[in-house]
Structures are given as C-alpha cells and as structure tokens.
Protein backbone atom coordinates (compact mmCIF):
# COMPACT_ATOMS: atom_id res chain seq x y z
CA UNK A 1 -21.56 -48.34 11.15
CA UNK A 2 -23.60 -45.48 11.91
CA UNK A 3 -20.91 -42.54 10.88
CA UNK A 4 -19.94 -44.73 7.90
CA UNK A 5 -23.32 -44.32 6.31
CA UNK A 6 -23.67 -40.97 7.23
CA UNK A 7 -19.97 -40.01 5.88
CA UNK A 8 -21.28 -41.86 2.69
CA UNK A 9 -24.29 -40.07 2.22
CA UNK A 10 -22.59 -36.67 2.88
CA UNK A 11 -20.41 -37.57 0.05
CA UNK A 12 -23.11 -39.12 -2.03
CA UNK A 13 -25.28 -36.32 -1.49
CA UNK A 14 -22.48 -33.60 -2.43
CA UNK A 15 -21.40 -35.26 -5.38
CA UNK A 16 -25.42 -35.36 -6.63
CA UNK A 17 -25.67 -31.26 -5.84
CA UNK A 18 -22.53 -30.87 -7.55
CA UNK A 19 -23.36 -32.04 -10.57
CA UNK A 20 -26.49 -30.47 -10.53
CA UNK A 21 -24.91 -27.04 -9.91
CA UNK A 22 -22.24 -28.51 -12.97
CA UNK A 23 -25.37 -28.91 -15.14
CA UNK A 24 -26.95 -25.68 -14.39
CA UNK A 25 -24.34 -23.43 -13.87
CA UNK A 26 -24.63 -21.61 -17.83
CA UNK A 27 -28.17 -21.29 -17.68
CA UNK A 28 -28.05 -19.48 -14.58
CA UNK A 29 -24.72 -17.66 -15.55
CA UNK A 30 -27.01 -16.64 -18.86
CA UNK A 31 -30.09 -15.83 -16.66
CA UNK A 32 -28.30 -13.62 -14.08
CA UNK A 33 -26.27 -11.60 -16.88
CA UNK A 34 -29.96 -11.11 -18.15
CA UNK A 35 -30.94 -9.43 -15.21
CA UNK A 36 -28.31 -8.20 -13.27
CA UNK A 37 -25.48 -7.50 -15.92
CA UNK A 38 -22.24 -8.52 -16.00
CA UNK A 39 -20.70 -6.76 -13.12
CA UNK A 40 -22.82 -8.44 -10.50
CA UNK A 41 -23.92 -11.55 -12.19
CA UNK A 42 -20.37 -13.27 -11.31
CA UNK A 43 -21.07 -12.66 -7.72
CA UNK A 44 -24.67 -14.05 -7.82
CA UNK A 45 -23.50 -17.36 -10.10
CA UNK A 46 -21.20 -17.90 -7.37
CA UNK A 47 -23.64 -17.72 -4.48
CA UNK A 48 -26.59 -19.70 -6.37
CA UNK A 49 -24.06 -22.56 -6.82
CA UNK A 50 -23.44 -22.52 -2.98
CA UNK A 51 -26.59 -22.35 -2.38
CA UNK A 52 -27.58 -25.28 -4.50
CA UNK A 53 -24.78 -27.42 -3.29
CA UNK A 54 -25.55 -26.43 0.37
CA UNK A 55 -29.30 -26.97 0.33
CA UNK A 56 -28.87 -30.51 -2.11
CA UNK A 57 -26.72 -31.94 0.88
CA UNK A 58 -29.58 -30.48 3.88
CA UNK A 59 -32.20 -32.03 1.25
CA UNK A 60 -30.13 -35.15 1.16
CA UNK A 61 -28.58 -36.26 4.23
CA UNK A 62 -30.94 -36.98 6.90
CA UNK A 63 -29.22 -38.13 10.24
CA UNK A 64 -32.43 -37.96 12.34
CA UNK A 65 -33.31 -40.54 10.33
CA UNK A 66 -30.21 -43.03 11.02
CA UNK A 67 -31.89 -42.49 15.07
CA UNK A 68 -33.77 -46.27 14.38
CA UNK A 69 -30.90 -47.97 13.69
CA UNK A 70 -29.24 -47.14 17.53
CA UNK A 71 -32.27 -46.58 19.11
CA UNK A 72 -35.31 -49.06 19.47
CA UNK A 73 -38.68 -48.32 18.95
CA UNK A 74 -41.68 -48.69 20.95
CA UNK A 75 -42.17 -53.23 21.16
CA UNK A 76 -39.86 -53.41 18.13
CA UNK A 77 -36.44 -54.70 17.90
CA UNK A 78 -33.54 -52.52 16.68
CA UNK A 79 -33.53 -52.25 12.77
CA UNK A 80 -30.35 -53.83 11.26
CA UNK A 81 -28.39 -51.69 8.90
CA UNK A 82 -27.86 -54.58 6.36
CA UNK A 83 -26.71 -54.08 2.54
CA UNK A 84 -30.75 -53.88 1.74
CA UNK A 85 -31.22 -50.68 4.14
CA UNK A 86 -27.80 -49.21 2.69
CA UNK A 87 -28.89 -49.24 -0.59
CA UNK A 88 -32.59 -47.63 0.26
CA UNK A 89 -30.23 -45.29 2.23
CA UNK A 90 -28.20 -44.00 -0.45
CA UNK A 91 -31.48 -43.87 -3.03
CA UNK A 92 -33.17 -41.69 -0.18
CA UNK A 93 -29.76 -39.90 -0.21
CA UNK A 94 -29.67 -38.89 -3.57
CA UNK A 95 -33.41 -38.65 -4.13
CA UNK A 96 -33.63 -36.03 -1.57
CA UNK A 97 -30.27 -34.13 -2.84
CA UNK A 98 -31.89 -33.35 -5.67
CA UNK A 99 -35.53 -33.15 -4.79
CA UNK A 100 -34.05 -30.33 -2.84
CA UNK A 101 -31.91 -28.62 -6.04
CA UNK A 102 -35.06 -29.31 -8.26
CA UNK A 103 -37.36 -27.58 -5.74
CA UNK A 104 -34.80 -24.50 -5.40
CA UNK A 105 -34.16 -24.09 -9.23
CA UNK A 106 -37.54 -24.12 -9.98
CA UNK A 107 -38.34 -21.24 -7.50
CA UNK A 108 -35.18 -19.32 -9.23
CA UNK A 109 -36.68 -19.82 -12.51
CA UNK A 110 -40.03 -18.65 -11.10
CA UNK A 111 -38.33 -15.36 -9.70
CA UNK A 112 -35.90 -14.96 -12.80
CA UNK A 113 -38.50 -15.23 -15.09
CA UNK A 114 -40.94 -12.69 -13.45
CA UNK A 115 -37.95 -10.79 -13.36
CA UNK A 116 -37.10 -10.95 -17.21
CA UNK A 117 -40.87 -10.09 -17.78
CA UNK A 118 -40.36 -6.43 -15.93
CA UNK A 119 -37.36 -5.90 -17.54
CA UNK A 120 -38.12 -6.98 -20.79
CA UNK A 121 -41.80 -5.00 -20.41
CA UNK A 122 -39.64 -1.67 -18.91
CA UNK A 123 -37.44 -1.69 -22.12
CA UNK A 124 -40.08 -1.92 -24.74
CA UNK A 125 -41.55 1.07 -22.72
CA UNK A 126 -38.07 2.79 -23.60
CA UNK A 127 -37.76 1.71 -26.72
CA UNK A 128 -41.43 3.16 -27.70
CA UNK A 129 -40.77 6.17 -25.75
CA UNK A 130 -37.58 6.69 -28.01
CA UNK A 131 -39.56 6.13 -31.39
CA UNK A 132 -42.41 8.78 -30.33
CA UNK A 133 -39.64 11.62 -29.77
C-alpha cells in the first residue's frame, strides 16, 4: 500500500509541476530573452522548467512522511492508510508541489527583476550618453 501511494504522489506531484512549468513557461521565455537575449535564453527556459518540475516533485512527495504508516509510534498504534489519509495525502501532495514552484518563481522574479532594473538603468545611461555626443 505503501509504494502505491508513493507512486501516486510522484505522479500527482509531477503532473502539478508540470503544469505549472506549462503555465509559466512564456513569461519566463519573455523574461530570459529580456535579459539574456535570444541566443542563451533557449538554454536557460529549458533548465528553469527542469528545475521547476524537479524541485515541485522534492516539494511534493514526502516519503519520510509515509514512515507512520509502517512504523509505530511511541504508545500509539500503527496509523491506517484508509481513503480519509489518502485523500489528505494527495492534498499535502499537491499543496507542497506547488508551494515549492510558487516559492522558486517568486525568487526568479525577484532576481529577474533586479536584473531588468540594471539593464534597463545601464541602457538609459547609453542612450543619454548617445544624445550628449
């Protein structure tokens, strides 16, 4: 029972972080051409969506968790994995996928736009520069 819930929430949690990724993918494809350019911005699209997908499923499926259902704790009988605790399994499963995604996008965001700030700050330097001469 044990490897059945966790193959579920493996696929539970990658089907959350993939849609995440799904939803995000053009801004971050519009972000990263921003910054980086075309050229590299394919390359970093790609990795951000592993990344997202990879950490969603770490966020998501916990298996240190599924320890109380085989092991007993201290003066308490085993926990039962009835259709109640599979259901508050799965929520956890996707709440965490993309508790994880949300707390990883929002740091990209923080870094992209700090980044978008320099280079939109260093090309209004330019662009005075150019009207002086």
């Amino acid at each position: 029972m044990i490897i059945q819930l966790l193959g579920i929430t493996l696929l539970l949690s990658l089907v959350v972080a993939g849609l995440v990724a799904w939803f995000f993918h053009k801004p971050i494809r519009t972000i990263m051409d921003r910054i980086v350019g075309e050229p590299l911005s394919s390359a970093w699209v790609r990795y951000m969506m592993v990344v997202l997908v990879v950490a969603g499923v770490a966020g998501g499926v916990r298996p240190w968790d599924y320890e109380k259902y085989i092991t007993p704790m201290k003066d308490q009988p085993l926990l039962v994995l009835n259709t109640d605790r599979w259901i508050l399994e799965l929520y956890r499963t996707a709440i965490g996928t993309a508790q994880a995604e949300i707390w990883l996008l929002l740091v990209f965001f923080v870094f992209a736009l700090v980044a978008y700030v320099l280079l939109r700050g260093a090309e209004l330097k330019q662009d005075g520069e150019m009207v002086r001469h």
